[in-house]
C-alpha atoms as a PDB file:
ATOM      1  CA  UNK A   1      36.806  -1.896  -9.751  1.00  0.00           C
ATOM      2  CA  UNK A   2      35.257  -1.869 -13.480  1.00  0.00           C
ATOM      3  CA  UNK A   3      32.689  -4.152 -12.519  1.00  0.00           C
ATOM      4  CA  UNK A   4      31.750  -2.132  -9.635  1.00  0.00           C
ATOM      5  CA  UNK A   5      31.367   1.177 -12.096  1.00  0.00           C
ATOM      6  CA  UNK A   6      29.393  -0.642 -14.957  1.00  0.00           C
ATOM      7  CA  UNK A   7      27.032  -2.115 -12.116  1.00  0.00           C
ATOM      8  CA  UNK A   8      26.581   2.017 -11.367  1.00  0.00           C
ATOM      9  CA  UNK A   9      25.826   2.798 -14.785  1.00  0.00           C
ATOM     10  CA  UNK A  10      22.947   0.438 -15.184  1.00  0.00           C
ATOM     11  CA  UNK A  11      21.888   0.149 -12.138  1.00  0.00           C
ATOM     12  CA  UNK A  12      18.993   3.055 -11.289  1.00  0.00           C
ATOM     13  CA  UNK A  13      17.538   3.552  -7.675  1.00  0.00           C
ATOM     14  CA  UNK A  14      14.433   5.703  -6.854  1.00  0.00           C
ATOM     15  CA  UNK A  15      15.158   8.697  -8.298  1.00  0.00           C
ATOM     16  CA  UNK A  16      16.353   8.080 -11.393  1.00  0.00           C
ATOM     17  CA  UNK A  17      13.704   5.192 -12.494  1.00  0.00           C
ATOM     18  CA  UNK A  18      10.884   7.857 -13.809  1.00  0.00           C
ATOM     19  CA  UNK A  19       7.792   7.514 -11.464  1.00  0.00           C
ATOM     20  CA  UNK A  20       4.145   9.383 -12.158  1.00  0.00           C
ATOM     21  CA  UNK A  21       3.772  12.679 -11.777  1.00  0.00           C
ATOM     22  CA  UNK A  22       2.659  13.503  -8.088  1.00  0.00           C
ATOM     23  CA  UNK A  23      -0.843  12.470  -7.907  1.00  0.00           C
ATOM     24  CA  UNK A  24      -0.746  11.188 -11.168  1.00  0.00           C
ATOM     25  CA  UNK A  25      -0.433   7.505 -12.237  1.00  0.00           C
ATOM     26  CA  UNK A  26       1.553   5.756 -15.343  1.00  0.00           C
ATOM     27  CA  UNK A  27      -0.764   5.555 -18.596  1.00  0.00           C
ATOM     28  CA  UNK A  28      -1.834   1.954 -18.421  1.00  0.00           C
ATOM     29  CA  UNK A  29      -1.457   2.438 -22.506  1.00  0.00           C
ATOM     30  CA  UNK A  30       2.029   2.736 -22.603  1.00  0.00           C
ATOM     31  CA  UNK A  31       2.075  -0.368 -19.664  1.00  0.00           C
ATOM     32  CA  UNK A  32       3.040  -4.165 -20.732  1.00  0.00           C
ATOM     33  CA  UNK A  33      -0.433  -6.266 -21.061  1.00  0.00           C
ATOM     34  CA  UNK A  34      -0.169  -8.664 -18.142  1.00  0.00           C
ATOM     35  CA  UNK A  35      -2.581 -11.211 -17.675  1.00  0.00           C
ATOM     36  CA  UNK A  36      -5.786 -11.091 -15.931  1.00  0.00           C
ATOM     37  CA  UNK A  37      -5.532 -14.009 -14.103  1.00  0.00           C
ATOM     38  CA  UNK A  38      -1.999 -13.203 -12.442  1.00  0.00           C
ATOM     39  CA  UNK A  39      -2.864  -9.867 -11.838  1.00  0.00           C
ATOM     40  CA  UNK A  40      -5.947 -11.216  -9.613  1.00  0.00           C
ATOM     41  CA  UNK A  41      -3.240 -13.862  -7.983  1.00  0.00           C
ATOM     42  CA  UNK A  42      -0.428 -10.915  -7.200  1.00  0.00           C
ATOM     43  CA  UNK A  43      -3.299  -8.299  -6.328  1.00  0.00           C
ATOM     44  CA  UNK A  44      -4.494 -11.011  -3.762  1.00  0.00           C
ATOM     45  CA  UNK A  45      -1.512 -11.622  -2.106  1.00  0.00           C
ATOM     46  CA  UNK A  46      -0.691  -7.599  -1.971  1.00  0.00           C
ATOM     47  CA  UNK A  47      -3.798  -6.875  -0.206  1.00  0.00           C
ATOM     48  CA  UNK A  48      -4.458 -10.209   2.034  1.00  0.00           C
ATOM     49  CA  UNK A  49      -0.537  -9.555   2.948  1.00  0.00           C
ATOM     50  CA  UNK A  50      -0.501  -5.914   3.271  1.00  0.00           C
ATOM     51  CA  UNK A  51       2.839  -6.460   1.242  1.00  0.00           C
ATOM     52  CA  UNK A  52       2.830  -2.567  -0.146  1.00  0.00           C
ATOM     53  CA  UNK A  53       1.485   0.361   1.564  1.00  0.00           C
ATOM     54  CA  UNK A  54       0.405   3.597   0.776  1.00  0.00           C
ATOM     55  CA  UNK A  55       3.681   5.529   0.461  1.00  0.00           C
ATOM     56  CA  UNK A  56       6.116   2.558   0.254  1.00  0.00           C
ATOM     57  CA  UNK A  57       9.424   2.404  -1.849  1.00  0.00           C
ATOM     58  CA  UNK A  58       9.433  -1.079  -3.643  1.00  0.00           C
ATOM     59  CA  UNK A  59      13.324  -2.196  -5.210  1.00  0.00           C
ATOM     60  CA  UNK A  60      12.555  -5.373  -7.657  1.00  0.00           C
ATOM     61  CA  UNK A  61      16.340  -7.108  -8.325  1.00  0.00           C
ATOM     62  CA  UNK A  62      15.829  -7.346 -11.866  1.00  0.00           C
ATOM     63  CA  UNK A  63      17.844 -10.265 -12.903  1.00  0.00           C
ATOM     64  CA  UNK A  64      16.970 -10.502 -16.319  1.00  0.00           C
ATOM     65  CA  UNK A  65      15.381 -13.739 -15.810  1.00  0.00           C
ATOM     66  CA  UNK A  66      11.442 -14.135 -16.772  1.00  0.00           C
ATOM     67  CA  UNK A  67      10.618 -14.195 -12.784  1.00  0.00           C
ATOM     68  CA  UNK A  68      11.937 -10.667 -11.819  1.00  0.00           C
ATOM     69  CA  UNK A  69      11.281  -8.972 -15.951  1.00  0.00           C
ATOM     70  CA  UNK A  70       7.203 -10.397 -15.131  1.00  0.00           C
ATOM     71  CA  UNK A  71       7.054  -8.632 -11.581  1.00  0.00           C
ATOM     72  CA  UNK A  72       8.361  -4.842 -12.730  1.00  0.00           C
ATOM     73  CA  UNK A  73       5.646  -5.311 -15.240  1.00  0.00           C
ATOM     74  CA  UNK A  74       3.124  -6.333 -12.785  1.00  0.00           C
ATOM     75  CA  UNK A  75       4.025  -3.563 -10.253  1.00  0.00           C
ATOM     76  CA  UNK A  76       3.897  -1.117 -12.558  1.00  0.00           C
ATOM     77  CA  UNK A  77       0.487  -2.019 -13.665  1.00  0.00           C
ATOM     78  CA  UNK A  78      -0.677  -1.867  -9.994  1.00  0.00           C
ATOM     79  CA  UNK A  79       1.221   1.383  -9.721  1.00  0.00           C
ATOM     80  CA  UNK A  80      -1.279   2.404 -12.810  1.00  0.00           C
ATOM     81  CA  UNK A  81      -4.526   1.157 -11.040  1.00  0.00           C
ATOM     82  CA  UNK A  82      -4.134   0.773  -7.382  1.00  0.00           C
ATOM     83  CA  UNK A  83      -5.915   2.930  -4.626  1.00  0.00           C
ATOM     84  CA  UNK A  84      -2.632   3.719  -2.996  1.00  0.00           C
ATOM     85  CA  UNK A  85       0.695   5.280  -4.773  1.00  0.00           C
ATOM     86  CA  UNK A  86       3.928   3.396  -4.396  1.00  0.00           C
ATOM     87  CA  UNK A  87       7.373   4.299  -5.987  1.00  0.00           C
ATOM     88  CA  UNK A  88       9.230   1.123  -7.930  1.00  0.00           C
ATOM     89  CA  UNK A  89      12.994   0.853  -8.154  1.00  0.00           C
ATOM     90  CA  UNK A  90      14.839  -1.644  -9.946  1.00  0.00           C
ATOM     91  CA  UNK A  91      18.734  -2.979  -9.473  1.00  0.00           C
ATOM     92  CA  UNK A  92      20.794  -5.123 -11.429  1.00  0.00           C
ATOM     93  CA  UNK A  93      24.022  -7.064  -9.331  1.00  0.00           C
ATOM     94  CA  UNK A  94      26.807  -8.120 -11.457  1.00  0.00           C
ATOM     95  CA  UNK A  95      27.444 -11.958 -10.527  1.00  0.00           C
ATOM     96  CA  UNK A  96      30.756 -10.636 -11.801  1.00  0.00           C
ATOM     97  CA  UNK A  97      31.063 -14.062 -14.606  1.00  0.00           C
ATOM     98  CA  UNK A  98      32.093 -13.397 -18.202  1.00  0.00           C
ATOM     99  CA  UNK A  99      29.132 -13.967 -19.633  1.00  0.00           C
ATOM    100  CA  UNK A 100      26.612 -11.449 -17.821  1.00  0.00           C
ATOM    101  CA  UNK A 101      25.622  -9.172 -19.675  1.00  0.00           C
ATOM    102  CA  UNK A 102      22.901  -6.469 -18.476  1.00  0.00           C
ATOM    103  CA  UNK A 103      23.045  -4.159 -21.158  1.00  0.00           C
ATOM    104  CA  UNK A 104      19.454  -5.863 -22.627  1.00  0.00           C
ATOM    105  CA  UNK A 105      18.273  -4.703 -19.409  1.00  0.00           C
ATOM    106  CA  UNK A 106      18.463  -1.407 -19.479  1.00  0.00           C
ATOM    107  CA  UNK A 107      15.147  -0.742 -21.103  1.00  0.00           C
ATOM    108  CA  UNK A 108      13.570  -1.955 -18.182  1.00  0.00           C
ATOM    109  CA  UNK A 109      15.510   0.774 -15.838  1.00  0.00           C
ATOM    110  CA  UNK A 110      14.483   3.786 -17.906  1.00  0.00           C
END
């Protein structure tokens, strides 16, 4: 049952990932510099897709792996500079092998 209680630890939901203020939206200062040309490519799909909607709760499984680390970054940019507000969440799993380690990961939950 360790596992399962250092998984807890890391692992934030809703909540406890700081969002913007009601009505307000993260300083796109303080935000990761993502590309131009994948922003256009995810903002696409988001909006041709109807993939988030105003209001909506999206949970990224944050791996550690460049895939899931590049899409909080890109959500939270949209959450900086889209027309509708969203809330972003972020979870860790522990594959529950010797060598994961998620403590570089918690940056990315606070």
């Amino acid at each position: 049952m360790k596992e399962v209680k250092e998984v807890k630890e890391i692992s934030k939901t809703f909540s406890e990932i700081p969002q913007p203020e009601k009505g307000k939206r993260p300083k796109k200062h303080q935000l990761l510099k993502v590309p131009k040309e994948i922003l256009s490519q995810v903002g696409a799909a988001i909006r041709d897709f109807e993939m988030i909607k105003d209001g909506d709760r999206v949970l990224v499984a944050l791996s550690g792996g460049k895939d899931s680390l590049a899409l909080i970054h890109i959500l939270r940019h949209f959450q900086s500079v889209a027309p509708i507000r969203f809330e972003l969440g972020a979870i860790t799993v522990d594959p529950m092998v010797y060598e994961y380690n998620p403590a570089p990961l918690i940056p990315y939950l606070r």
